[in-house]
Protein backbone atom coordinates (compact mmCIF):
# COMPACT_ATOMS: atom_id res chain seq x y z
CA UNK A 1 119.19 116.18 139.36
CA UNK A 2 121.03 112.77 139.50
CA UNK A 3 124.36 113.64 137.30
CA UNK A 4 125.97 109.85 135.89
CA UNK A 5 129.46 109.21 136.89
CA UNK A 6 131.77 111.07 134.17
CA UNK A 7 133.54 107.76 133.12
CA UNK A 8 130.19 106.29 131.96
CA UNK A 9 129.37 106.51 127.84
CA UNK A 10 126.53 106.98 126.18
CA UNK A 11 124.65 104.75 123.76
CA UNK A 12 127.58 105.78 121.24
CA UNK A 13 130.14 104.57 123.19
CA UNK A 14 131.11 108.48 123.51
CA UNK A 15 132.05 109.59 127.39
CA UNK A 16 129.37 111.65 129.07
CA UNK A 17 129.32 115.34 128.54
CA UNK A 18 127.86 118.11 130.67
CA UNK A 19 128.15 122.05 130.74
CA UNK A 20 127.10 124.37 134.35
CA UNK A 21 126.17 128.00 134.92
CA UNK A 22 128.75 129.88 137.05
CA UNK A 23 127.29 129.37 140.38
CA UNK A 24 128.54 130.40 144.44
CA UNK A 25 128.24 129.10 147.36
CA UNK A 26 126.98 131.29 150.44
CA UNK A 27 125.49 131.46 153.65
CA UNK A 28 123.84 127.65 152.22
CA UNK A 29 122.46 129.30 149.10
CA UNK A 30 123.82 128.88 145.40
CA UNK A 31 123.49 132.29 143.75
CA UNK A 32 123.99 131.55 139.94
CA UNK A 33 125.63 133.40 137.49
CA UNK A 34 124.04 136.82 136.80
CA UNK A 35 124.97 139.91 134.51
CA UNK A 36 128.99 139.72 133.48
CA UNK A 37 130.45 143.45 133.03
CA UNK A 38 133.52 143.67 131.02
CA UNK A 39 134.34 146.93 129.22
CA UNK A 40 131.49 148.54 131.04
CA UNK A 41 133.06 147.39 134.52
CA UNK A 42 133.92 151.08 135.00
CA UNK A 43 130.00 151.59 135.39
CA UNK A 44 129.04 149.44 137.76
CA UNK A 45 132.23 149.57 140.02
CA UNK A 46 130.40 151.86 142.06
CA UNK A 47 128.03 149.34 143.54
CA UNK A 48 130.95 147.09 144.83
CA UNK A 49 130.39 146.52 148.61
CA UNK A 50 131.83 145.60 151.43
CA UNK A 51 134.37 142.38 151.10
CA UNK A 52 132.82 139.16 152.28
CA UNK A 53 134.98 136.43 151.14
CA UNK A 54 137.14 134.58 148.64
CA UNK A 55 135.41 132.48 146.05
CA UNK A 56 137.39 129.31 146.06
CA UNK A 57 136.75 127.71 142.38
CA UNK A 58 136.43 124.52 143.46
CA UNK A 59 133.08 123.14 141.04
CA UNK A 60 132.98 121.67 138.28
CA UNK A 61 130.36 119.70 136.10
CA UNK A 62 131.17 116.61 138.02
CA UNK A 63 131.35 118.25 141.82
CA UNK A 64 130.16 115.97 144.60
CA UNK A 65 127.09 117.13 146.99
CA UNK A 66 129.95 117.59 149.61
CA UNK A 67 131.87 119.92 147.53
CA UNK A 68 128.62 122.17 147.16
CA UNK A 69 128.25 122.23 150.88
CA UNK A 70 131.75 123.98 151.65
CA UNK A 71 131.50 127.76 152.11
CA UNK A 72 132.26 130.21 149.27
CA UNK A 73 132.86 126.86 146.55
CA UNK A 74 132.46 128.36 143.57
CA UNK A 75 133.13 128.03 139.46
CA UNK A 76 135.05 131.51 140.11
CA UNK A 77 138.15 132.52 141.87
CA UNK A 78 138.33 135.94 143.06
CA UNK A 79 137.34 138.21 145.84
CA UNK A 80 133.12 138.24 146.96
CA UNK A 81 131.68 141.37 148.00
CA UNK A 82 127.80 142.49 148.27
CA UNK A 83 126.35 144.85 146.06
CA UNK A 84 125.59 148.12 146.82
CA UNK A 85 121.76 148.82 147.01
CA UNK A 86 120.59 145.12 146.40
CA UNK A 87 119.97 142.21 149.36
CA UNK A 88 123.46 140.16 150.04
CA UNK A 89 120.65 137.28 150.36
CA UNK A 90 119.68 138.30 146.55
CA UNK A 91 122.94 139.81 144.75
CA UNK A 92 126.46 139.56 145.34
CA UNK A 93 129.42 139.62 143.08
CA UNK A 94 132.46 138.82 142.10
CA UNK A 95 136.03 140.61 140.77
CA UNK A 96 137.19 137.76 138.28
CA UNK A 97 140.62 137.64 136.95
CA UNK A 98 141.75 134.92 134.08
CA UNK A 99 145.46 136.37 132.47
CA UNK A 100 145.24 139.78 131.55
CA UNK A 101 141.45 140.18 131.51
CA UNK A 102 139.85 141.09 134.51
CA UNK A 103 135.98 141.62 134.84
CA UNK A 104 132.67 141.89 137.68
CA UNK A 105 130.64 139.03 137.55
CA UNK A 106 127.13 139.61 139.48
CA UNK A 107 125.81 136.51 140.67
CA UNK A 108 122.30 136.41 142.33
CA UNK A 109 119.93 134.22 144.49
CA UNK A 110 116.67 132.54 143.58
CA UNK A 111 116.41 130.17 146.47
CA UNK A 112 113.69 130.43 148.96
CA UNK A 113 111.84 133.29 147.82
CA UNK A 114 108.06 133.37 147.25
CA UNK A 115 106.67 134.71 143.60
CA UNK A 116 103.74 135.28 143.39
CA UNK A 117 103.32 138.69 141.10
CA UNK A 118 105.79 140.21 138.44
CA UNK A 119 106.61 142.86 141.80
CA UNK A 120 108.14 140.22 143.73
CA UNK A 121 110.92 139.81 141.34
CA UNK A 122 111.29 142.65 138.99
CA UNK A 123 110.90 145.28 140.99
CA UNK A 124 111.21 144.30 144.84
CA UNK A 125 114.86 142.82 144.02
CA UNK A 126 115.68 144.21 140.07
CA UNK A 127 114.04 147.46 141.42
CA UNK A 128 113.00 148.42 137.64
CA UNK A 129 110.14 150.45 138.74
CA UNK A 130 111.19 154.02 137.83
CA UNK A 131 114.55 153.08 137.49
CA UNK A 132 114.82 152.17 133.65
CA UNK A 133 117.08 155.02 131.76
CA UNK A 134 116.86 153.25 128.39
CA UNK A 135 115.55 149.89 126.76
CA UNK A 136 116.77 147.93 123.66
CA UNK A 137 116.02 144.61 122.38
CA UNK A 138 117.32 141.94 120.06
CA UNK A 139 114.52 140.28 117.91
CA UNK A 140 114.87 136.21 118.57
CA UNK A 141 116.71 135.97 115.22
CA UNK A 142 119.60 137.74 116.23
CA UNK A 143 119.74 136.76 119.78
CA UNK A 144 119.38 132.93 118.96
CA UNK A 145 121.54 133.32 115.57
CA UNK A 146 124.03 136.03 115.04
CA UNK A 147 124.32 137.00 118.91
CA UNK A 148 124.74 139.16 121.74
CA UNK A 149 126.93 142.28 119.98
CA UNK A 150 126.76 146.02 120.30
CA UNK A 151 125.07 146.19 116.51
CA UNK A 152 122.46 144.07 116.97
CA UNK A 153 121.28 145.83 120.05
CA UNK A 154 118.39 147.93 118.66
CA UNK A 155 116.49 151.17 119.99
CA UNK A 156 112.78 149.61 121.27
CA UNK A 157 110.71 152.42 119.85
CA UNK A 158 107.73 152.78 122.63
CA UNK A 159 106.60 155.58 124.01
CA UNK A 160 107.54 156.23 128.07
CA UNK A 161 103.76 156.28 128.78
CA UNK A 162 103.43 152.45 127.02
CA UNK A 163 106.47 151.25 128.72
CA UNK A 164 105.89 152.45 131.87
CA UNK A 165 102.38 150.92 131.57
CA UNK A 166 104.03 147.44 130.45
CA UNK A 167 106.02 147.74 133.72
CA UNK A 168 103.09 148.30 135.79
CA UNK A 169 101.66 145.62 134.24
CA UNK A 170 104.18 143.30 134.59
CA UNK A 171 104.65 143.96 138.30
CA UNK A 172 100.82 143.37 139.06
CA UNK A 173 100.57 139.93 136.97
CA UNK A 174 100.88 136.65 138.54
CA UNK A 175 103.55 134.00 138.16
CA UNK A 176 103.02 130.81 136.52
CA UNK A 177 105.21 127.36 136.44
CA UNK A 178 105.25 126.18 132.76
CA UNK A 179 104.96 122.45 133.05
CA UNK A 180 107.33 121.03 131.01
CA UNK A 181 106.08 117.33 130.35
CA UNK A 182 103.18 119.25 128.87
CA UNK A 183 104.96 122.36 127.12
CA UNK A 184 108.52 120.62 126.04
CA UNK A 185 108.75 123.20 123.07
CA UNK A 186 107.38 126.30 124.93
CA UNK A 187 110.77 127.79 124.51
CA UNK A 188 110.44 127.13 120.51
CA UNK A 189 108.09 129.25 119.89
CA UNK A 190 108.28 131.34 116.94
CA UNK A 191 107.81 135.09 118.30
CA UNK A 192 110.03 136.34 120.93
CA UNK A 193 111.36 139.13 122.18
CA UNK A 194 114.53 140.00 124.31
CA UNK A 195 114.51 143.24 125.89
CA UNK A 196 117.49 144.93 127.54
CA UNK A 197 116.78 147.63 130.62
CA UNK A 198 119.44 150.13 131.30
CA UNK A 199 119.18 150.61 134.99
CA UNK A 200 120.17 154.15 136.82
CA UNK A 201 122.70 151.89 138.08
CA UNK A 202 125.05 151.01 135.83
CA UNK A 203 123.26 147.61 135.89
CA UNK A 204 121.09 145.76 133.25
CA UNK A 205 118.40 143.41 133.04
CA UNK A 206 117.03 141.10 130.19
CA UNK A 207 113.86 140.41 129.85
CA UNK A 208 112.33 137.72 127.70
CA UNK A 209 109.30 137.66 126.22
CA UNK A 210 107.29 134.97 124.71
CA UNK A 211 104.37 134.87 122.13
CA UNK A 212 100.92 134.46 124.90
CA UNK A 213 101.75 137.12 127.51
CA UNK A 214 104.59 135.11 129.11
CA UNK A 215 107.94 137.00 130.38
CA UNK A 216 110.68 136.10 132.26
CA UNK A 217 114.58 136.18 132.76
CA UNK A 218 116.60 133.53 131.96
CA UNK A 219 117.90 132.66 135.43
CA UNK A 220 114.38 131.40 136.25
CA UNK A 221 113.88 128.94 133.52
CA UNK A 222 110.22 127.85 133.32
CA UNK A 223 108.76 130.33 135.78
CA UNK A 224 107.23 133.48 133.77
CA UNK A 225 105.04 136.02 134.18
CA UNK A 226 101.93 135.47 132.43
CA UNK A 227 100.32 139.29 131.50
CA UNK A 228 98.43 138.99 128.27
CA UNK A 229 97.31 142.09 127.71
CA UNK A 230 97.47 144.95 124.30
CA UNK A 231 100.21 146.53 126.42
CA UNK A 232 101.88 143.08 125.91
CA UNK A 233 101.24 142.42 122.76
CA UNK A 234 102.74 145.95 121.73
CA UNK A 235 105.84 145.63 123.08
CA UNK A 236 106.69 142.18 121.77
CA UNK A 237 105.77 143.51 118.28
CA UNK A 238 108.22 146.47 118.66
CA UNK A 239 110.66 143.64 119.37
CA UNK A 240 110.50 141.99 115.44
C-alpha cells in the first residue's frame, strides 16, 4: 500500500488522515496487534516467556519502509517475550506501560504461512481443538453499536456435542480469499455473529461469523473459512 505524503490534502483542502494496528517488528516479520489483557492480565501472566527484546516504538502512520526494516520497531514500548505454548514465529507479546496503567499486549504473525483448511489456523496455532472452557458472543448490534463491555457479552446457548461439531467442522473446511472488487460490502451484511472462546489458557479468541458459512478473525481481513453447513447455520442463529 502506497501511503501519500502526510502534508498532502484531500479534495477538501483537509490534511491527510490515517489510523494503524499496533504492529512489531521481528526476525523480518510484522506480527500485528493481537488480544490486549488488562484487568485479566493476572490470567494470562503465566504464559509470559523467555525475554527476547525491547520493542522500540518507533512507527507511526507515516513510518518510512526503512523504519519497518529496523529490528524490534514497533507502535509499543516495552519489554518482548514469547509466549508460552504458542510458536515465537506465530505469537509473541508485549508488557506495555503508558502512566499508571500497565497491561500484556499479544501480538501475532500471519506472514508466510499456508491456509488451506480451518486446522491450519484455528487449531494448529489458536489450538482451540479441545481447549475451549467457555464461549460467548455479542450479536452484530452490540458489537458494531453499543460495544465490547462485560454486559453485552452473552452465554451462547449450544450444546457441547453441537459446538464441538462446529469446531470440527470448521477445522476440516477450506479457506477462501473474498475478492473485494467483487464483494465491497461483504462485511455489511446483515447477520453476523461474534463469538468469544475462553481458552484453558487464560487466552481468548474471537471468531466472526458471517451470513453464507463464512468465519474468520479479524486479523485476517478477507480470508474466511467458508463451512456452510446446519452446524453453521445453528450457531450463527444462537448468536441474534
Amino acid at each position: 500500500i502506497m501511503l501519500p505524503e502526510s502534508t498532502d490534502s484531500d479534495s477538501d483542502g483537509d490534511k491527510v488522515k490515517a489510523d494503524m494496528i499496533g504492529c512489531l517488528v521481528y526476525k523480518g516479520h510484522v506480527y500485528t496487534q493481537g488480544a490486549s489483557y488488562y484487568d485479566d492480565i493476572s490470567a494470562v501472566e503465566h504464559l509470559v516467556g523467555d525475554y527476547v527484546g525491547e520493542a522500540v516504538g518507533t512507527l507511526d502512520e507515516w513510518s518510512t519502509q526503512d523504519d519497518y526494516a529496523t529490528e524490534f520497531a514497533s507502535t509499543y514500548s516495552g519489554p518482548v517475550y514469547t509466549v508460552k505454548g504458542y510458536s515465537e514465529d506465530f505469537r509473541l507479546c508485549i508488557y506495555v506501560q503508558c502512566g499508571d496503567e500497565k497491561w500484556l499486549q499479544f501480538l501475532d504473525n500471519f506472514d508466510g504461512i499456508g491456509l488451506t483448511t480451518g486446522k491450519d489456523l484455528f487449531d494448529d496455532r489458536f489450538h482451540i481443538k479441545g481447549n475451549v472452557t467457555d464461549v460467548h458472543y455479542l450479536s452484530h448490534y452490540d458489537w458494531d453499536y453499543v460495544g465490547v463491555t462485560e454486559q453485552t457479552y452473552k452465554k451462547l446457548s449450544i450444546s457441547d456435542e453441537q459446538f464441538n461439531e462446529f469446531i470440527d467442522v470448521l477445522c476440516s473446511s477450506p479457506f477462501e480469499r473474498i475478492d473485494y472488487s467483487e464483494n465491497s460490502n461483504f462485511y455489511d451484511t446483515e447477520v453476523q455473529g461474534h463469538l468469544y472462546l475462553d481458552m484453558k489458557d487464560g487466552t481468548r479468541v474471537e471468531l466472526t461469523l458471517i451470513e453464507g458459512g463464512y468465519v474468520g478473525c479479524a486479523e485476517l481481513g478477507w480470508f474466511f473459512v467458508h463451512m456452510p453447513s446446519e452446524i453453521f447455520d445453528a450457531v450463527l442463529s444462537a448468536c441474534q
